[in-house]
PDB file of N, CA and C in Angstrom:
ATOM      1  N   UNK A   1     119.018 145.456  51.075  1.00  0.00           N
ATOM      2  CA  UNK A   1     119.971 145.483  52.170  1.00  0.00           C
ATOM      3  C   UNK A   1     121.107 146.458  51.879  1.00  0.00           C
ATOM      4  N   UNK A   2     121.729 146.445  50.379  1.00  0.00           N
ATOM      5  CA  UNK A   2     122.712 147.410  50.210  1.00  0.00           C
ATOM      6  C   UNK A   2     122.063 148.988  50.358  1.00  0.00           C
ATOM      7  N   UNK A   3     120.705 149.422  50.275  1.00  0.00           N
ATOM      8  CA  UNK A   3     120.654 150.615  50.606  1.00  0.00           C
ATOM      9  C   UNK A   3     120.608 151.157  52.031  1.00  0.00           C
ATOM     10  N   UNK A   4     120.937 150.138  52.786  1.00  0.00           N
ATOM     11  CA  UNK A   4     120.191 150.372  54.443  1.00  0.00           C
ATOM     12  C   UNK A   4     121.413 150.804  54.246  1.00  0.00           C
ATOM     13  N   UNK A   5     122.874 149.973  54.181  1.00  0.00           N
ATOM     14  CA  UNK A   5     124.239 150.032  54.400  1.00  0.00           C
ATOM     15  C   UNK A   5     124.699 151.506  53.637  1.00  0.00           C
ATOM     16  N   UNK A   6     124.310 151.786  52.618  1.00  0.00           N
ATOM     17  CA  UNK A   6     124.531 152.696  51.823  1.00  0.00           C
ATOM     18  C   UNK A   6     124.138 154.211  53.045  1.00  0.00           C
ATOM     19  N   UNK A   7     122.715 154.296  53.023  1.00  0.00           N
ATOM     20  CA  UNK A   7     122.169 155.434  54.318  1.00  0.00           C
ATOM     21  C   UNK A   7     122.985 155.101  55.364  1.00  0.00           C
ATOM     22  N   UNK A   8     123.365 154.247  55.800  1.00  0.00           N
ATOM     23  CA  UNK A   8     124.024 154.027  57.382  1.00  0.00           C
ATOM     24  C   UNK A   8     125.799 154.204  56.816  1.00  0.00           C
ATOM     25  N   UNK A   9     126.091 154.358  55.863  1.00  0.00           N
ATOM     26  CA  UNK A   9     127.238 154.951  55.783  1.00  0.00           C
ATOM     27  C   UNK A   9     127.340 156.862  55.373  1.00  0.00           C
ATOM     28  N   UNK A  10     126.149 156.699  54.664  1.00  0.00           N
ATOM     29  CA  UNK A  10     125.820 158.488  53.883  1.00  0.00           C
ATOM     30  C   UNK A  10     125.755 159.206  55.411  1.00  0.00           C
ATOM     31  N   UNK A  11     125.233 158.444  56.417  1.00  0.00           N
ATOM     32  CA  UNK A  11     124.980 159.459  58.196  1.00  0.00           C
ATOM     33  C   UNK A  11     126.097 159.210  58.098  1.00  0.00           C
ATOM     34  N   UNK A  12     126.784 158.163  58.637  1.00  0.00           N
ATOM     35  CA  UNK A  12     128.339 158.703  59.592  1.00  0.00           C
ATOM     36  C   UNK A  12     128.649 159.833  58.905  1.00  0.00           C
ATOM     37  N   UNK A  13     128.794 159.761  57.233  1.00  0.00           N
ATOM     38  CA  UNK A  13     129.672 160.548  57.087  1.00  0.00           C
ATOM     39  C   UNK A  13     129.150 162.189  57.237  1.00  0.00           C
ATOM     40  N   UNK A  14     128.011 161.830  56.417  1.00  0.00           N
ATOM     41  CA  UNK A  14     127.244 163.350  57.079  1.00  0.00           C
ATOM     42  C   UNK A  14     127.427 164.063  58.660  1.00  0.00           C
ATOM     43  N   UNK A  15     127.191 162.863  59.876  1.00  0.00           N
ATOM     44  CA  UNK A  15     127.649 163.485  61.326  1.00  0.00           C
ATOM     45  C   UNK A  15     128.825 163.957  61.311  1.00  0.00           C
ATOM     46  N   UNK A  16     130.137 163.204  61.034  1.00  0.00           N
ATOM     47  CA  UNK A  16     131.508 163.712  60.729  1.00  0.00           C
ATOM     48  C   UNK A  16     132.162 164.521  60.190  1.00  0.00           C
ATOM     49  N   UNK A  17     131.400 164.893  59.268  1.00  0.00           N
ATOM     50  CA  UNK A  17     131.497 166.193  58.049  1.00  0.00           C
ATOM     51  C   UNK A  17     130.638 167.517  58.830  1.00  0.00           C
ATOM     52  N   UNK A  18     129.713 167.669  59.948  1.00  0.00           N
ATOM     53  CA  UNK A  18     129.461 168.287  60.371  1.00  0.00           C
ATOM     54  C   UNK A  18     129.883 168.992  61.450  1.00  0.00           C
ATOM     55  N   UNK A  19     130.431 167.657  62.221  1.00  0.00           N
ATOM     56  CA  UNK A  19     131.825 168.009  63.019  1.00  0.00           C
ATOM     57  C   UNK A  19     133.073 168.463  62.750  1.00  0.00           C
ATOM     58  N   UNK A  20     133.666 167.423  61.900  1.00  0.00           N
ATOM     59  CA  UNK A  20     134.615 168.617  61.278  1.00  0.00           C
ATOM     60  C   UNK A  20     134.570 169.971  60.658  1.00  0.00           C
ATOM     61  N   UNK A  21     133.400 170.493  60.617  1.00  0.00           N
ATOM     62  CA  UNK A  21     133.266 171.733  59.432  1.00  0.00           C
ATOM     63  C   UNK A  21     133.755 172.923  60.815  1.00  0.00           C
ATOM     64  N   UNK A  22     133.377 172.156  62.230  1.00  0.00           N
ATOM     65  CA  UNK A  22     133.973 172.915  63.636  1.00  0.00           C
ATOM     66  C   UNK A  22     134.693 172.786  63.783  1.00  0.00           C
ATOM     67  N   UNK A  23     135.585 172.668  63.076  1.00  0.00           N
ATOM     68  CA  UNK A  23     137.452 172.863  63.072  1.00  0.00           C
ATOM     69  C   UNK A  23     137.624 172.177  64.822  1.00  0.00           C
ATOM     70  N   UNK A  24     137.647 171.272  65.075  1.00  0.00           N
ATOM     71  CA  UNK A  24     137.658 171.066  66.619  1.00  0.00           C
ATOM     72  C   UNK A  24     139.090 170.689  66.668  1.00  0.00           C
ATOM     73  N   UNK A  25     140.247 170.682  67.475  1.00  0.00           N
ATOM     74  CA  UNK A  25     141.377 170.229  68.227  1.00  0.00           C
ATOM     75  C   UNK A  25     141.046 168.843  68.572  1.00  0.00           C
ATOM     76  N   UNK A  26     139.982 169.089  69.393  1.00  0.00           N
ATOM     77  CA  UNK A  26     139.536 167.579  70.468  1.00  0.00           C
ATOM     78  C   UNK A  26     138.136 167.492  70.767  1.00  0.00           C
ATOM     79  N   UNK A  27     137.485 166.307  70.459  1.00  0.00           N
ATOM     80  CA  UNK A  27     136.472 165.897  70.500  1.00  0.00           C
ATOM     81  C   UNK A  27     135.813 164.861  71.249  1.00  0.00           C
ATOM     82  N   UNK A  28     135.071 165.031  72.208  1.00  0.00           N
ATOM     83  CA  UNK A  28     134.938 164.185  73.171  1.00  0.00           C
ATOM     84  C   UNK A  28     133.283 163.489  72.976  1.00  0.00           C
ATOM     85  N   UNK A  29     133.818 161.946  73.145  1.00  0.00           N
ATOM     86  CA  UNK A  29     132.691 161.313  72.775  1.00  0.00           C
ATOM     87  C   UNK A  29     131.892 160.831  74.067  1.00  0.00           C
ATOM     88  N   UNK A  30     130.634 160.919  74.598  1.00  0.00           N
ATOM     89  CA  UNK A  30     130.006 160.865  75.493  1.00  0.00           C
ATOM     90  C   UNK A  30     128.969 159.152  75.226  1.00  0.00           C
ATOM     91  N   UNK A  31     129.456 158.504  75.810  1.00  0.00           N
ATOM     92  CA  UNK A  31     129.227 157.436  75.911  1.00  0.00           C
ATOM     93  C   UNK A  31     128.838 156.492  74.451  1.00  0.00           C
ATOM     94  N   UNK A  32     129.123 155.423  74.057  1.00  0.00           N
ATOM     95  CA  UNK A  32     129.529 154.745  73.032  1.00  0.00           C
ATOM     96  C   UNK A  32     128.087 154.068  72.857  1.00  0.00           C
ATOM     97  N   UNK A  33     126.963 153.523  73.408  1.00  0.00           N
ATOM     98  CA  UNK A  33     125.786 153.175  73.310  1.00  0.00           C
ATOM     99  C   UNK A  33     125.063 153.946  72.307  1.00  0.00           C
ATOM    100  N   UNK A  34     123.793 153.334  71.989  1.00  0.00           N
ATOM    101  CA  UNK A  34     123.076 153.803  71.123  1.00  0.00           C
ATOM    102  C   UNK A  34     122.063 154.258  71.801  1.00  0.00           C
ATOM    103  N   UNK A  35     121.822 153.128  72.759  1.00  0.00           N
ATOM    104  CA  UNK A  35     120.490 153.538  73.202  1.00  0.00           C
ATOM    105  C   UNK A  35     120.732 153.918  75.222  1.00  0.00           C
ATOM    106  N   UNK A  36     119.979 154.600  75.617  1.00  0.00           N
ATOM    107  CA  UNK A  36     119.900 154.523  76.784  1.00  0.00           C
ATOM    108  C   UNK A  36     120.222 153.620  77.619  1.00  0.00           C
ATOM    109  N   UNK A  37     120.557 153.906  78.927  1.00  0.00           N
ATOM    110  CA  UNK A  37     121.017 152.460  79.518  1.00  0.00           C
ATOM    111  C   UNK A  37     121.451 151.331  79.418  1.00  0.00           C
ATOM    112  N   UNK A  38     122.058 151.622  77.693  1.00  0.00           N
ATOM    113  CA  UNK A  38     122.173 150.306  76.734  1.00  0.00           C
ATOM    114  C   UNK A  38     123.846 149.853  77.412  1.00  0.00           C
ATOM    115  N   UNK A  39     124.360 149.032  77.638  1.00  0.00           N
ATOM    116  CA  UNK A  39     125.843 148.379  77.481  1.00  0.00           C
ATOM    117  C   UNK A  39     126.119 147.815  76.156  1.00  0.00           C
ATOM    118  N   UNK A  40     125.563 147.503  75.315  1.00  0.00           N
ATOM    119  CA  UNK A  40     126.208 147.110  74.009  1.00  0.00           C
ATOM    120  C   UNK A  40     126.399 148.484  72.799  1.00  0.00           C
ATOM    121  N   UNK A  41     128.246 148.812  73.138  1.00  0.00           N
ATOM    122  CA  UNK A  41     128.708 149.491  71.923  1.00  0.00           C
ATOM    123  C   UNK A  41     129.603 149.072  71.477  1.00  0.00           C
ATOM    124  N   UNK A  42     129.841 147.689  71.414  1.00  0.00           N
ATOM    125  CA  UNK A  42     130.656 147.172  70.167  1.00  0.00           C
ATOM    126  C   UNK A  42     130.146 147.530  68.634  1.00  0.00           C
ATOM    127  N   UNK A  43     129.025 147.254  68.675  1.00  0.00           N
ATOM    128  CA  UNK A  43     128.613 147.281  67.201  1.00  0.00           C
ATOM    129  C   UNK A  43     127.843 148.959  66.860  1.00  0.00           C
ATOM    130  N   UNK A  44     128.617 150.241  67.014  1.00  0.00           N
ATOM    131  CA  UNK A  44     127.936 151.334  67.843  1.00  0.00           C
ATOM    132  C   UNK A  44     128.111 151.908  66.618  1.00  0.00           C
ATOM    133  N   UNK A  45     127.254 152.759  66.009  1.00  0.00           N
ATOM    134  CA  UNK A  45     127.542 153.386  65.114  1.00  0.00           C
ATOM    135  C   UNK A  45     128.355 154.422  64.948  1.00  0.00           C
ATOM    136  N   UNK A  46     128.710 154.919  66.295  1.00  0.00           N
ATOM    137  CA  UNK A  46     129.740 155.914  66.252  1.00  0.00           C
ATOM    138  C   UNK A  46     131.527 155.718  66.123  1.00  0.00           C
ATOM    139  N   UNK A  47     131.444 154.526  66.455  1.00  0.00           N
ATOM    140  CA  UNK A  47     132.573 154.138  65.753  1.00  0.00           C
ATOM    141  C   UNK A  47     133.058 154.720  63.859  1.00  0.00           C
ATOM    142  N   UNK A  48     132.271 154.501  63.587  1.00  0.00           N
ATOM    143  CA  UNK A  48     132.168 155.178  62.347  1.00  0.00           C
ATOM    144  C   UNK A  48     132.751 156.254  61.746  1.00  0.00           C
ATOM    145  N   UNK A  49     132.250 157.341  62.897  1.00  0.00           N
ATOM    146  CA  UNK A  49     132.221 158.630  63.384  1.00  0.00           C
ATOM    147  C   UNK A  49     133.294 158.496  63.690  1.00  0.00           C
ATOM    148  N   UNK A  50     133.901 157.872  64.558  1.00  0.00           N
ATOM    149  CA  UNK A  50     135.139 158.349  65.483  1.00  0.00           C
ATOM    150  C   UNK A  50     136.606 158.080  64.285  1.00  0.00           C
ATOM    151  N   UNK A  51     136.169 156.654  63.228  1.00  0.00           N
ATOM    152  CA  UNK A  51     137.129 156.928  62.034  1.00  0.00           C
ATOM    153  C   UNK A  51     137.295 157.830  61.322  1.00  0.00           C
ATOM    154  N   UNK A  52     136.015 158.052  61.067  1.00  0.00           N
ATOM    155  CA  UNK A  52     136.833 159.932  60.177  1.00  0.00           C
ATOM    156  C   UNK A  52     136.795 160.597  60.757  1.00  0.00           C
ATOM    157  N   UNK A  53     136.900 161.396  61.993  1.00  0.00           N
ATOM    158  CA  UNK A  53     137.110 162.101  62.483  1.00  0.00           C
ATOM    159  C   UNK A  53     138.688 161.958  62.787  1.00  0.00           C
ATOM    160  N   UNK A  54     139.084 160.997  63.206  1.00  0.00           N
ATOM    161  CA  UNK A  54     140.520 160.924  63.686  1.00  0.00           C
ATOM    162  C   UNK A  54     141.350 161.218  62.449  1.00  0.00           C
ATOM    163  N   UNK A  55     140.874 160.348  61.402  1.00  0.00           N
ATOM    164  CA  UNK A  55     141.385 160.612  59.904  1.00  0.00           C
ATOM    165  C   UNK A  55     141.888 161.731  59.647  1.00  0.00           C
ATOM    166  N   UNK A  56     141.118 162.958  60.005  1.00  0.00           N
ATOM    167  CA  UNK A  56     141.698 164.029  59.788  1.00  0.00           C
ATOM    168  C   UNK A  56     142.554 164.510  61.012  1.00  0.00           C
ATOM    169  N   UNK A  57     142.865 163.856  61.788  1.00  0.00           N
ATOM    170  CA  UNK A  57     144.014 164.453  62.888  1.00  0.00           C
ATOM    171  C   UNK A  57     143.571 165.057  63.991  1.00  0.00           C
ATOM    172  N   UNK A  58     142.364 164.738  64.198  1.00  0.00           N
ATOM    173  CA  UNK A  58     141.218 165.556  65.397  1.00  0.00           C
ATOM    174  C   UNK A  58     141.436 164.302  66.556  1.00  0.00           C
ATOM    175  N   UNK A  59     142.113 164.754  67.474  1.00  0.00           N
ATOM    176  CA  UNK A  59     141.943 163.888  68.940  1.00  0.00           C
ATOM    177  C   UNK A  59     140.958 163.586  69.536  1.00  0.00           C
ATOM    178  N   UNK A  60     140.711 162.268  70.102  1.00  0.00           N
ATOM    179  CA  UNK A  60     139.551 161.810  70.302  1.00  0.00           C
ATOM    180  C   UNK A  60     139.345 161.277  71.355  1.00  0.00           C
ATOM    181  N   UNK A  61     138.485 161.770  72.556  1.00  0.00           N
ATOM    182  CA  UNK A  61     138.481 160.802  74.067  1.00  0.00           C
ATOM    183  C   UNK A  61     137.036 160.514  74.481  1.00  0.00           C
ATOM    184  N   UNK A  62     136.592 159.636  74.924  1.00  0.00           N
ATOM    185  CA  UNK A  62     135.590 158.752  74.946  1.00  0.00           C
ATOM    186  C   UNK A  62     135.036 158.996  76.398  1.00  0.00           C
ATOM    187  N   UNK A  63     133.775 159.311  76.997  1.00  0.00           N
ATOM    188  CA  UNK A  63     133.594 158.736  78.246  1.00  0.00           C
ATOM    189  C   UNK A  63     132.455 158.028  78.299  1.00  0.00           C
ATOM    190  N   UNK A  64     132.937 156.399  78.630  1.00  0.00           N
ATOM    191  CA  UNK A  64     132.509 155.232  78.865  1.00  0.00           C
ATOM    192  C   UNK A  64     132.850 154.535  80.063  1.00  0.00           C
ATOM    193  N   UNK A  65     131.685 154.770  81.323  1.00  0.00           N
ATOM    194  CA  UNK A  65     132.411 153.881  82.039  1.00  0.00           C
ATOM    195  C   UNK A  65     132.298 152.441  82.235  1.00  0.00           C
ATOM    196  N   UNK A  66     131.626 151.846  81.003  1.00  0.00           N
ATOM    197  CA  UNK A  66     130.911 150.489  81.393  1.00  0.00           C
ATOM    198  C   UNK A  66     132.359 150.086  80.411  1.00  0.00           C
ATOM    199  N   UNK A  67     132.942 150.406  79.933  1.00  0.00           N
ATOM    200  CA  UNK A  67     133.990 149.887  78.924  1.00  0.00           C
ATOM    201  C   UNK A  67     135.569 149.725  79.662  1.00  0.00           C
ATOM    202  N   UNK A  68     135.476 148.585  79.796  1.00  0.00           N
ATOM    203  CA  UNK A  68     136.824 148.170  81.032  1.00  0.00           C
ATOM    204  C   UNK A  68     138.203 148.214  80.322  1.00  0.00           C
ATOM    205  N   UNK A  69     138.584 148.577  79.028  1.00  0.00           N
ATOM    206  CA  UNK A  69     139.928 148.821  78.411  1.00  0.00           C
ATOM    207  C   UNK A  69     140.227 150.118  78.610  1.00  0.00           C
ATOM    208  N   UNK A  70     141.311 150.529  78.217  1.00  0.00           N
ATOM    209  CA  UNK A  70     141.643 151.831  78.846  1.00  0.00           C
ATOM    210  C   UNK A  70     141.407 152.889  77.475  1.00  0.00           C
ATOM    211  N   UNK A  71     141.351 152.269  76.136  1.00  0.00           N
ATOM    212  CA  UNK A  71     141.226 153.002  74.749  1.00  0.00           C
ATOM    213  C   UNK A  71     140.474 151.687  74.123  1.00  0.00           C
ATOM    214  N   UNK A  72     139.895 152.639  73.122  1.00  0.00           N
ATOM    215  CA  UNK A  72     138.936 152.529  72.014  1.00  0.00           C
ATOM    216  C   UNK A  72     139.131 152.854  71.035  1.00  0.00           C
ATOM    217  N   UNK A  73     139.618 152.002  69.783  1.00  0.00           N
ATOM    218  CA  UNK A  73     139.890 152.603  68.850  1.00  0.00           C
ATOM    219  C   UNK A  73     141.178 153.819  68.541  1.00  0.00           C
ATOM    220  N   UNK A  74     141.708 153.171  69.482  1.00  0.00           N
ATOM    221  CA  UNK A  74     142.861 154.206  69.835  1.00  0.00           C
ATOM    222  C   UNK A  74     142.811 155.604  70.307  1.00  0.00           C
ATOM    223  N   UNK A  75     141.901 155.854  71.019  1.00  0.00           N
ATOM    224  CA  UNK A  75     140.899 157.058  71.813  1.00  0.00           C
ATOM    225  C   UNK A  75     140.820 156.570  73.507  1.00  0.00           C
ATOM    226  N   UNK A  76     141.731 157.532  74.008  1.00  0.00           N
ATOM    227  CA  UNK A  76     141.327 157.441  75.766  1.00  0.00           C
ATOM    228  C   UNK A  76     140.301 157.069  75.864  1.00  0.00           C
ATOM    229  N   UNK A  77     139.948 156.138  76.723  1.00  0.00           N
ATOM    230  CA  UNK A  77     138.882 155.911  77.608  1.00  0.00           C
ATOM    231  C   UNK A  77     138.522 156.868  78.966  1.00  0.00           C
ATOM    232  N   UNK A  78     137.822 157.288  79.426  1.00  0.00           N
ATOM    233  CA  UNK A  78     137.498 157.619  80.683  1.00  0.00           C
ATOM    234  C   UNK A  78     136.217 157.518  80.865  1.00  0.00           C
ATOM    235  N   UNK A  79     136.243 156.793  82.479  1.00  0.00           N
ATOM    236  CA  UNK A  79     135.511 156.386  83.085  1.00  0.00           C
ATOM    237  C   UNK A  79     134.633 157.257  84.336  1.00  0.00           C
ATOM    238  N   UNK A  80     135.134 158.554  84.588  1.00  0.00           N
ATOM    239  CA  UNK A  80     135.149 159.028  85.528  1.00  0.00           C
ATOM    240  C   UNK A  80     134.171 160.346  84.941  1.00  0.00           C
ATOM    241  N   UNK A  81     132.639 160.959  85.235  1.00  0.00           N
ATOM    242  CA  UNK A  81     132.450 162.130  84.749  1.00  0.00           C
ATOM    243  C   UNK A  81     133.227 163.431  84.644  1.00  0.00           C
ATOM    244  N   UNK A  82     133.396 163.411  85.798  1.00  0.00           N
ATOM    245  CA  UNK A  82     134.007 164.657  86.174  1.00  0.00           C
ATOM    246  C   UNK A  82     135.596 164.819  85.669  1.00  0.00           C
ATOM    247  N   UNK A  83     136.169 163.992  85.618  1.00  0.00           N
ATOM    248  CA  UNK A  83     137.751 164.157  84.859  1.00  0.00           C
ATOM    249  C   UNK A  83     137.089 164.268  83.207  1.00  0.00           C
ATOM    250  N   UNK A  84     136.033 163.573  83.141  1.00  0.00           N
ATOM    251  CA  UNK A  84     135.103 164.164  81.260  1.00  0.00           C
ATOM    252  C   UNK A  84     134.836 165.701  81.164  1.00  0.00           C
ATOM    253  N   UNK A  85     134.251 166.078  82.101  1.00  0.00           N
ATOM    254  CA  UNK A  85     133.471 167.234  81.672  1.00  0.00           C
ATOM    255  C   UNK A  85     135.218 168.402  81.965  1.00  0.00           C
ATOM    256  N   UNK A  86     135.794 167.651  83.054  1.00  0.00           N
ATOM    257  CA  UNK A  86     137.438 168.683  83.072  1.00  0.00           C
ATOM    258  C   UNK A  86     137.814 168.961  82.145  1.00  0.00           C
ATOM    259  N   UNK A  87     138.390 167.759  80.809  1.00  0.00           N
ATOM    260  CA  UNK A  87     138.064 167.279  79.796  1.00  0.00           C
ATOM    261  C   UNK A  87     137.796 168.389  78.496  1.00  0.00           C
ATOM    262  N   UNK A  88     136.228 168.356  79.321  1.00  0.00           N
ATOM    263  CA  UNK A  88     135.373 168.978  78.106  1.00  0.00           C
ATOM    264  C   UNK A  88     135.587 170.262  77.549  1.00  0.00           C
ATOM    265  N   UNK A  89     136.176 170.854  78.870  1.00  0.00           N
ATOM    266  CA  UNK A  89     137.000 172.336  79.212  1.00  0.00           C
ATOM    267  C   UNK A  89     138.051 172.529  77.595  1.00  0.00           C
ATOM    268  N   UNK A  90     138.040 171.508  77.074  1.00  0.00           N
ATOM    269  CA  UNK A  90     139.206 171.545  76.329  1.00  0.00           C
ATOM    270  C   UNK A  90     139.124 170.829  75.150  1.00  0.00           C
ATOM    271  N   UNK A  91     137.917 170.102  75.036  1.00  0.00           N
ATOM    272  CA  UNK A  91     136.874 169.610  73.803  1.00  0.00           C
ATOM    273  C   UNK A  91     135.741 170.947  73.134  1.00  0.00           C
ATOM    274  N   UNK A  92     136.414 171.174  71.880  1.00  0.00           N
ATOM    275  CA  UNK A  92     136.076 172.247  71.276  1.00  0.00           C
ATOM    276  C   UNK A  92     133.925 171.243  70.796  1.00  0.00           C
ATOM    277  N   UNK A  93     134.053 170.022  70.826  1.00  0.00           N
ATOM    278  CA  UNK A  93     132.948 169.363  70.397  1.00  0.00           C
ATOM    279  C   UNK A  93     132.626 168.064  71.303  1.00  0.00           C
ATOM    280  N   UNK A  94     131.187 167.945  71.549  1.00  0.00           N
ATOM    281  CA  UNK A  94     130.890 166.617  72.559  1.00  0.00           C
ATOM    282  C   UNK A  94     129.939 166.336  71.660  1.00  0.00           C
ATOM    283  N   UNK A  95     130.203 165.086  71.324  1.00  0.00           N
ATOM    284  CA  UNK A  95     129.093 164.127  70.371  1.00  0.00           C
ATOM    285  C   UNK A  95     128.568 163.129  71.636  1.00  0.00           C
ATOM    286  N   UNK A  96     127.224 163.254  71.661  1.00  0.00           N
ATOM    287  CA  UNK A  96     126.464 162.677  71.848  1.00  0.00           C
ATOM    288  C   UNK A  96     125.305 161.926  71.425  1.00  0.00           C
ATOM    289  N   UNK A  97     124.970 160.521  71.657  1.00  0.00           N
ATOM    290  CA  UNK A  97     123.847 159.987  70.962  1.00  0.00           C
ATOM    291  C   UNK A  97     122.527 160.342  71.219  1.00  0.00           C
ATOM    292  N   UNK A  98     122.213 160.890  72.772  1.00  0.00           N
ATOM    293  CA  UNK A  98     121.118 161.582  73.718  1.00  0.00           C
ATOM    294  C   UNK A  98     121.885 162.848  74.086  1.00  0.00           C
ATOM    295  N   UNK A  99     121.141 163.414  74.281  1.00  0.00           N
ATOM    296  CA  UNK A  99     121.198 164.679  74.870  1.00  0.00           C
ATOM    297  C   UNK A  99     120.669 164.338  76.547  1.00  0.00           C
ATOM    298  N   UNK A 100     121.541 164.258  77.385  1.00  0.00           N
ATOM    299  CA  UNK A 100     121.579 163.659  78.969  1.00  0.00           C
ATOM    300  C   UNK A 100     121.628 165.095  79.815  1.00  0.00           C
ATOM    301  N   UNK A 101     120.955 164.936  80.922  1.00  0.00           N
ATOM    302  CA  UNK A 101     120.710 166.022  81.894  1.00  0.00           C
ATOM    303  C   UNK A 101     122.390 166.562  82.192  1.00  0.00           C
ATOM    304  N   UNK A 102     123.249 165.459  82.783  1.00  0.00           N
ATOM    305  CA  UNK A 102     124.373 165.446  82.560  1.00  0.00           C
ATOM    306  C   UNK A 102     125.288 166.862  81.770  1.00  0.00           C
ATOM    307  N   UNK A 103     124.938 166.522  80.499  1.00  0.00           N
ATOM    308  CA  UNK A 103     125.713 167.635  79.475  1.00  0.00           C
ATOM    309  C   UNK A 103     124.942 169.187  79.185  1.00  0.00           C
ATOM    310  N   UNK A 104     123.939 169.156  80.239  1.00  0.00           N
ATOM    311  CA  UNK A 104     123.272 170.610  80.250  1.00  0.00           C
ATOM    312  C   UNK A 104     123.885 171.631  80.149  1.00  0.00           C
ATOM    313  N   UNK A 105     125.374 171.761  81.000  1.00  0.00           N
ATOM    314  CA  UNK A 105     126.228 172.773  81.176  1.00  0.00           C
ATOM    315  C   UNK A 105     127.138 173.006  80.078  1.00  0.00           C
ATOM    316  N   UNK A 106     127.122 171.921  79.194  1.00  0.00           N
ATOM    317  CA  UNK A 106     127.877 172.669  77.929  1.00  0.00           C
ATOM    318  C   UNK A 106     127.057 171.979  77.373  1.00  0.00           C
ATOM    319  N   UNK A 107     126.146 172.377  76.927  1.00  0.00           N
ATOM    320  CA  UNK A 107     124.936 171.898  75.780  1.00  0.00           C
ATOM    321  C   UNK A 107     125.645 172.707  74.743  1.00  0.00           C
ATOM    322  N   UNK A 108     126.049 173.896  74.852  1.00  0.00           N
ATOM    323  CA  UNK A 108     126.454 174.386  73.780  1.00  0.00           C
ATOM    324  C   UNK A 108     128.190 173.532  72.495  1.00  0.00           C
ATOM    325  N   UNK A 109     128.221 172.743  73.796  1.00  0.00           N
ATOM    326  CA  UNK A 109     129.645 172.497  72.293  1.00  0.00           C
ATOM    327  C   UNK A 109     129.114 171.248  71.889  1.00  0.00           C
ATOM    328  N   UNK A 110     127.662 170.725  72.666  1.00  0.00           N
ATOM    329  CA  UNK A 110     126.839 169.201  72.275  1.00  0.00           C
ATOM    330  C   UNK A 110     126.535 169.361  71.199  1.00  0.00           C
ATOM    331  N   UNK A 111     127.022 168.259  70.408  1.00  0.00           N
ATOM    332  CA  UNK A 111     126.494 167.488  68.451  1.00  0.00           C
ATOM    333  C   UNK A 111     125.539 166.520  69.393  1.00  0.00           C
ATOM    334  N   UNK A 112     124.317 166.420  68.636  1.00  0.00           N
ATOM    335  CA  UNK A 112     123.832 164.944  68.879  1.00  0.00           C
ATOM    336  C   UNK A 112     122.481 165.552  67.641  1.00  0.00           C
ATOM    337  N   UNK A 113     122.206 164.424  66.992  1.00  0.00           N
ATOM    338  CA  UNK A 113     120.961 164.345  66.207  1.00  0.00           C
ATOM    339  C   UNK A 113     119.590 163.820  67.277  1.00  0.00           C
ATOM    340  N   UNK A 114     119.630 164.107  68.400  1.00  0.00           N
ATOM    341  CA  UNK A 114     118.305 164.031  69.322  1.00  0.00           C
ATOM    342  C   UNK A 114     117.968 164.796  69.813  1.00  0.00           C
ATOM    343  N   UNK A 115     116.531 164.599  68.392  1.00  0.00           N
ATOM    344  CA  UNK A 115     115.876 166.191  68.600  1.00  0.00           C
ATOM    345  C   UNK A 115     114.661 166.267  70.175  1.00  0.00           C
ATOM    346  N   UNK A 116     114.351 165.062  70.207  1.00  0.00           N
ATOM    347  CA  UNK A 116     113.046 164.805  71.179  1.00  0.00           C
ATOM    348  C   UNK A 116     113.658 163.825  72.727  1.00  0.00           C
ATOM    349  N   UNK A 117     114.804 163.628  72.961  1.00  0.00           N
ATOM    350  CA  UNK A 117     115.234 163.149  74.124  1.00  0.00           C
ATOM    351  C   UNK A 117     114.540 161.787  74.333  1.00  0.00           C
ATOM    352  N   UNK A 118     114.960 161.023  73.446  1.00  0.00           N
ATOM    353  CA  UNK A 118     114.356 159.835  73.642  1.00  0.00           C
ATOM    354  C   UNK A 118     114.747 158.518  72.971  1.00  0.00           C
ATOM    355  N   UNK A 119     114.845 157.376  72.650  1.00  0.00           N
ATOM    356  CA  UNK A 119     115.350 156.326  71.954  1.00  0.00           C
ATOM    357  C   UNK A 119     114.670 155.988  71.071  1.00  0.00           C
TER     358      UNK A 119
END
């Protein structure tokens, strides 16, 4: 069990360390789920992610609209695509868990480890 925890801490930090190496300002996180159509990201692994990243002073805004608080982890919430992708205008990085039809138009500032579009 301690090595699952061990690998599931060696990724965050590996995703985070990859993000940061993009010197980003602001980083916008594209929905908090793991899986597709999923509503459960309490227990999300990107949380993880979103601690060291902030750690180093990198601003952080979230778009979740199934998530009814207004912040996460001390990270804007938004609910709204289009005020996201306005947003995005100004997010040097978009972490994503899928790669969504959605983020086609800036695929280019998209992080996501999904190589095959799928869960």
């Amino acid at each position: 069990m301690s090595a699952i925890v061990d690998a599931n801490r060696t990724r965050k930090d590996h995703i985070a360390d990859m993000i940061i190496k993009r010197e980003p300002e602001v980083v916008g996180i594209y929905r908090l789920t793991m899986k597709t159509d999923s509503d459960n990201f309490r227990q999300s692994a990107i949380q993880g992610v979103m601690k060291r990243i902030k750690a180093k002073g990198i601003e952080v805004v979230v778009y979740e609209p199934a998530l009814k608080e207004d912040d996460f982890f001390k990270s804007r919430v938004i609910r709204d695509f289009d005020e996201f992708k306005r947003i995005s205008d100004v997010s040097d990085v978009i972490v994503a868990n899928r790669l969504s039809d959605e983020l086609l138009d800036v695929e280019e500032k998209v992080y996501t480890r999904d190589l095959f579009s799928r869960d």
